[in-house]
N, C-alpha and C. Protein backbone atom coordinates (compact mmCIF):
# COMPACT_ATOMS: atom_id res chain seq x y z
N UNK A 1 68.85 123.67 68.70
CA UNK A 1 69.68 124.84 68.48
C UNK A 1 69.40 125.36 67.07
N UNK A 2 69.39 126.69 66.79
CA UNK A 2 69.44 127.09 65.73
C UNK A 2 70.65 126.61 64.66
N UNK A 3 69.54 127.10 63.65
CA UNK A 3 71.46 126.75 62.20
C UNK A 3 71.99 127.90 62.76
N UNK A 4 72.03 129.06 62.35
CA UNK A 4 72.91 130.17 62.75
C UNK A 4 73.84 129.87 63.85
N UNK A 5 73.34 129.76 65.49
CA UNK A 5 74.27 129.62 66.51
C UNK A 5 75.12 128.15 66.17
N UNK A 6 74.25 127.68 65.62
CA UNK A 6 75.13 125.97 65.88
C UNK A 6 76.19 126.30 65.15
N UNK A 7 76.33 127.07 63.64
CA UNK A 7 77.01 127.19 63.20
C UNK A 7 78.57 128.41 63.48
N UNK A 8 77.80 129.16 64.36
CA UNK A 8 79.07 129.97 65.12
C UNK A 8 79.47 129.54 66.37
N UNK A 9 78.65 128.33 66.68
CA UNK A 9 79.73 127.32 67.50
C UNK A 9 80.56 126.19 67.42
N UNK A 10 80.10 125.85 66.29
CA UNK A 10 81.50 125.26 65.41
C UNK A 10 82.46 125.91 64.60
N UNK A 11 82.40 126.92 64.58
CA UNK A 11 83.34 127.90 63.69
C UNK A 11 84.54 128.65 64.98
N UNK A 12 83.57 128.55 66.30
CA UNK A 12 84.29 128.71 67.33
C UNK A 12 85.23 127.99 68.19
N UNK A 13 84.51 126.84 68.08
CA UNK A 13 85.37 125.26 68.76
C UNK A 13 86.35 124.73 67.59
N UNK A 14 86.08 125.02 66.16
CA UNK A 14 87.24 124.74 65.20
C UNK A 14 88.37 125.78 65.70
N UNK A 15 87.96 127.42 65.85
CA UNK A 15 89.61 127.99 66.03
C UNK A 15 90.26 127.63 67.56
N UNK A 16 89.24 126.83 68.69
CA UNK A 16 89.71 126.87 69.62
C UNK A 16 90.57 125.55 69.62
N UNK A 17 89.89 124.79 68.84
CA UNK A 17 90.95 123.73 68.54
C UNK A 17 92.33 124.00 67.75
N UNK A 18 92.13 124.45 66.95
CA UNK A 18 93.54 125.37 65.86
C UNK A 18 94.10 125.62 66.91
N UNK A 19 94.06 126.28 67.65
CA UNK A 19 94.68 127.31 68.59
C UNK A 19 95.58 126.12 69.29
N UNK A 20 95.64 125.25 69.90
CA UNK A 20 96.48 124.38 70.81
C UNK A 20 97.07 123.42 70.11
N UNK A 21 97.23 123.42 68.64
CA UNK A 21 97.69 123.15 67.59
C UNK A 21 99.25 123.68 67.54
N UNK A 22 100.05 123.43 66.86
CA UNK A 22 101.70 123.58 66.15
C UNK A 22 102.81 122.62 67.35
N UNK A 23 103.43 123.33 67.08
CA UNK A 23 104.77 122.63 67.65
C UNK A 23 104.87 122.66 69.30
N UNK A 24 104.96 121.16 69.70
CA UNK A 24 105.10 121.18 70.85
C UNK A 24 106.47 120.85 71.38
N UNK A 25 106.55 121.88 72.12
CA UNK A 25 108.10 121.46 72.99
C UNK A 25 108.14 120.69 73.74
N UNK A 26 109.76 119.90 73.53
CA UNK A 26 109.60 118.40 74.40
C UNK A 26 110.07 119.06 75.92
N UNK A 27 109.55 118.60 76.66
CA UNK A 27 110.07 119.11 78.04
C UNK A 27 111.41 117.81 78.68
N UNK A 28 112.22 119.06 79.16
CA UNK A 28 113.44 118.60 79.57
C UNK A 28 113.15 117.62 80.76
N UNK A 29 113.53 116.60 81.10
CA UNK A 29 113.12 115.35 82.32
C UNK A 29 114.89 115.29 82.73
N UNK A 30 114.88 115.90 83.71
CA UNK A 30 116.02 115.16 84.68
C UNK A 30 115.89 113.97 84.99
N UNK A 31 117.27 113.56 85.53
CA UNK A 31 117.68 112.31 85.95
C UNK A 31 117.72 111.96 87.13
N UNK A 32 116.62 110.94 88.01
CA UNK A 32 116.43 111.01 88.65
C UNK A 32 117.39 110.97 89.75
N UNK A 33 118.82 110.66 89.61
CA UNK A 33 120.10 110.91 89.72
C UNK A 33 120.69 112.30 90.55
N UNK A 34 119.84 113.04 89.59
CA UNK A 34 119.97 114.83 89.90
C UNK A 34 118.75 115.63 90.33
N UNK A 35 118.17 114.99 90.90
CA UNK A 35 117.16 115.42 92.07
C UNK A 35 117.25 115.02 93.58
N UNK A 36 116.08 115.79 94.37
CA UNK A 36 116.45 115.44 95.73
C UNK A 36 115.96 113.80 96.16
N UNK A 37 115.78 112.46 94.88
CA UNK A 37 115.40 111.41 95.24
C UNK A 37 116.93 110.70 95.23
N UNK A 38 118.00 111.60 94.76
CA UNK A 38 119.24 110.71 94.41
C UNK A 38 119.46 109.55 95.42
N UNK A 39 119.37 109.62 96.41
CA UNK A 39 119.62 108.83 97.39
C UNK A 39 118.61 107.33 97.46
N UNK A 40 117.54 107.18 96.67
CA UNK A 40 116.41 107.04 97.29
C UNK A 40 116.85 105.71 95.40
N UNK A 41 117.36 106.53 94.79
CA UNK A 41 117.75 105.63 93.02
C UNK A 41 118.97 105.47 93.52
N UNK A 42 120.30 105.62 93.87
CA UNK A 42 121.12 105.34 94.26
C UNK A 42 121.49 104.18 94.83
N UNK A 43 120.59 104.39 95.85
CA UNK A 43 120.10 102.93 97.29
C UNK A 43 120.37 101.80 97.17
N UNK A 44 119.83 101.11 96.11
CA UNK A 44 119.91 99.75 95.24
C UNK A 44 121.37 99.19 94.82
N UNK A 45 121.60 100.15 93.92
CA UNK A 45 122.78 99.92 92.95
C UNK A 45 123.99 99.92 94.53
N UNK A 46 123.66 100.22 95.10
CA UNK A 46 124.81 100.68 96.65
C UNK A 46 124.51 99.07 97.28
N UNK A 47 123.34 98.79 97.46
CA UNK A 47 123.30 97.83 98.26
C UNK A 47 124.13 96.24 97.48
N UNK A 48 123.30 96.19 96.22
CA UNK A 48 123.49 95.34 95.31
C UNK A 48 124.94 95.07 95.16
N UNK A 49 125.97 96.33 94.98
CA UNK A 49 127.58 96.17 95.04
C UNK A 49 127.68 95.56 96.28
N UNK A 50 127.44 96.42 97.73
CA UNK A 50 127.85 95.49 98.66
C UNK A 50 127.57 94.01 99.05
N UNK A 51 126.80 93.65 98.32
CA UNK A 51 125.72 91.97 98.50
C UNK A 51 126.88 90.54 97.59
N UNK A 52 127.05 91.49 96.52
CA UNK A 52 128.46 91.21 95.35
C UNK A 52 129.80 91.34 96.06
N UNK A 53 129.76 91.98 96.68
CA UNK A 53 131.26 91.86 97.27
C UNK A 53 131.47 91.07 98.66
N UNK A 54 129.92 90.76 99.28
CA UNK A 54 130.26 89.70 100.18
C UNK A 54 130.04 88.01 99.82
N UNK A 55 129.49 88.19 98.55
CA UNK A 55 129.69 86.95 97.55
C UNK A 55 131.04 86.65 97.66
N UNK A 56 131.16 87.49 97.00
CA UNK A 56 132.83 87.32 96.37
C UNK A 56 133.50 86.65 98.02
N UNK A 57 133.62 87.55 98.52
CA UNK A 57 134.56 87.05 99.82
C UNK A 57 133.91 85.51 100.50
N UNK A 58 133.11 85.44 100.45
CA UNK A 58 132.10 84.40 101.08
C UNK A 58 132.85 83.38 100.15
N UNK A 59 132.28 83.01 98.35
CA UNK A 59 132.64 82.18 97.69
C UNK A 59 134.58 81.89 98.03
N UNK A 60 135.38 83.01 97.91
CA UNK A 60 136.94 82.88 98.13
C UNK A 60 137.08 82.00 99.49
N UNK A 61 136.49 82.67 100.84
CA UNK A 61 136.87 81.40 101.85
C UNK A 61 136.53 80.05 101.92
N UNK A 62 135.40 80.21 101.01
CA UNK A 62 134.64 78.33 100.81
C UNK A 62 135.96 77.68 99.93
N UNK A 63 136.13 78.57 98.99
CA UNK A 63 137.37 77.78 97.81
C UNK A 63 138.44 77.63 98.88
N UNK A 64 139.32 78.55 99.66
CA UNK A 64 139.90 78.27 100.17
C UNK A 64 140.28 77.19 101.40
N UNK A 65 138.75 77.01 101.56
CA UNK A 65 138.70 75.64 102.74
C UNK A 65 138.36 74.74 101.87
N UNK A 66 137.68 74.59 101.28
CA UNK A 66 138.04 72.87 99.81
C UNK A 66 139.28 73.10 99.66
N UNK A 67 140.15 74.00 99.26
CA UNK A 67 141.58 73.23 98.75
C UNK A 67 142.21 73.23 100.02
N UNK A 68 142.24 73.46 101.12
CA UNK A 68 142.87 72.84 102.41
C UNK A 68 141.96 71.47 102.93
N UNK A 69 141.05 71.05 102.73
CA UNK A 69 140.33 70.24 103.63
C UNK A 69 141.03 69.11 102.57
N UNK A 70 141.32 69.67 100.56
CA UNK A 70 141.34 68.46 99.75
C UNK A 70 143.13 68.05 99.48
N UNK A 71 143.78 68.75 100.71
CA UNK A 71 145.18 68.74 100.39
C UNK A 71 145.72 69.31 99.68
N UNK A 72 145.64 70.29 98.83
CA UNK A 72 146.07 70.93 97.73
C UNK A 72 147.57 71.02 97.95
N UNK A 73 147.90 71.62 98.75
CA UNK A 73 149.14 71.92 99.18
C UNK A 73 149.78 73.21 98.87
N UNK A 74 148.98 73.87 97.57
CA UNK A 74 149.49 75.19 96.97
C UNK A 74 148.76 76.18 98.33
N UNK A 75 149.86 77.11 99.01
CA UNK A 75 149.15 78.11 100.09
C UNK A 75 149.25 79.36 99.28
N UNK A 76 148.28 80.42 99.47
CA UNK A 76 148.29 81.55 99.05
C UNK A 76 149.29 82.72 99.83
């Protein structure tokens, strides 16, 4: 390549670089919460409570048959 062109093609690719240069705006990201996947992030946290709450009941009738099988005598 010539000096001349080489040199007005770096003088060209420097402003094209300048150019996409300054301040970039942060782009806003919803929550995946508030899109049409809500259901899909939701899902889990839904299942997970109900899995916890048949713990819970599950563990309460086991306690409740140890303290009848161990005599306790205290009834609820």
């Amino acid at each position: 390549m010539p000096q001349p062109v080489r040199t007005i093609a770096m003088l060209l690719f420097g402003l094209l670089a300048a150019c996409g240069g300054g301040e970039k705006k942060e782009r806003e990201v919803m929550k995946p919460e508030e899109t049409v996947f809500r259901d899909l992030v939701t899902a889990p946290q839904k299942a997970e409570d109900r899995t916890n709450a048949a713990m819970d009941a599950h563990r309460e009738a086991l306690e409740k048959q140890l303290r009848e099988s161990e005599g306790d005598g205290s009834e609820e």
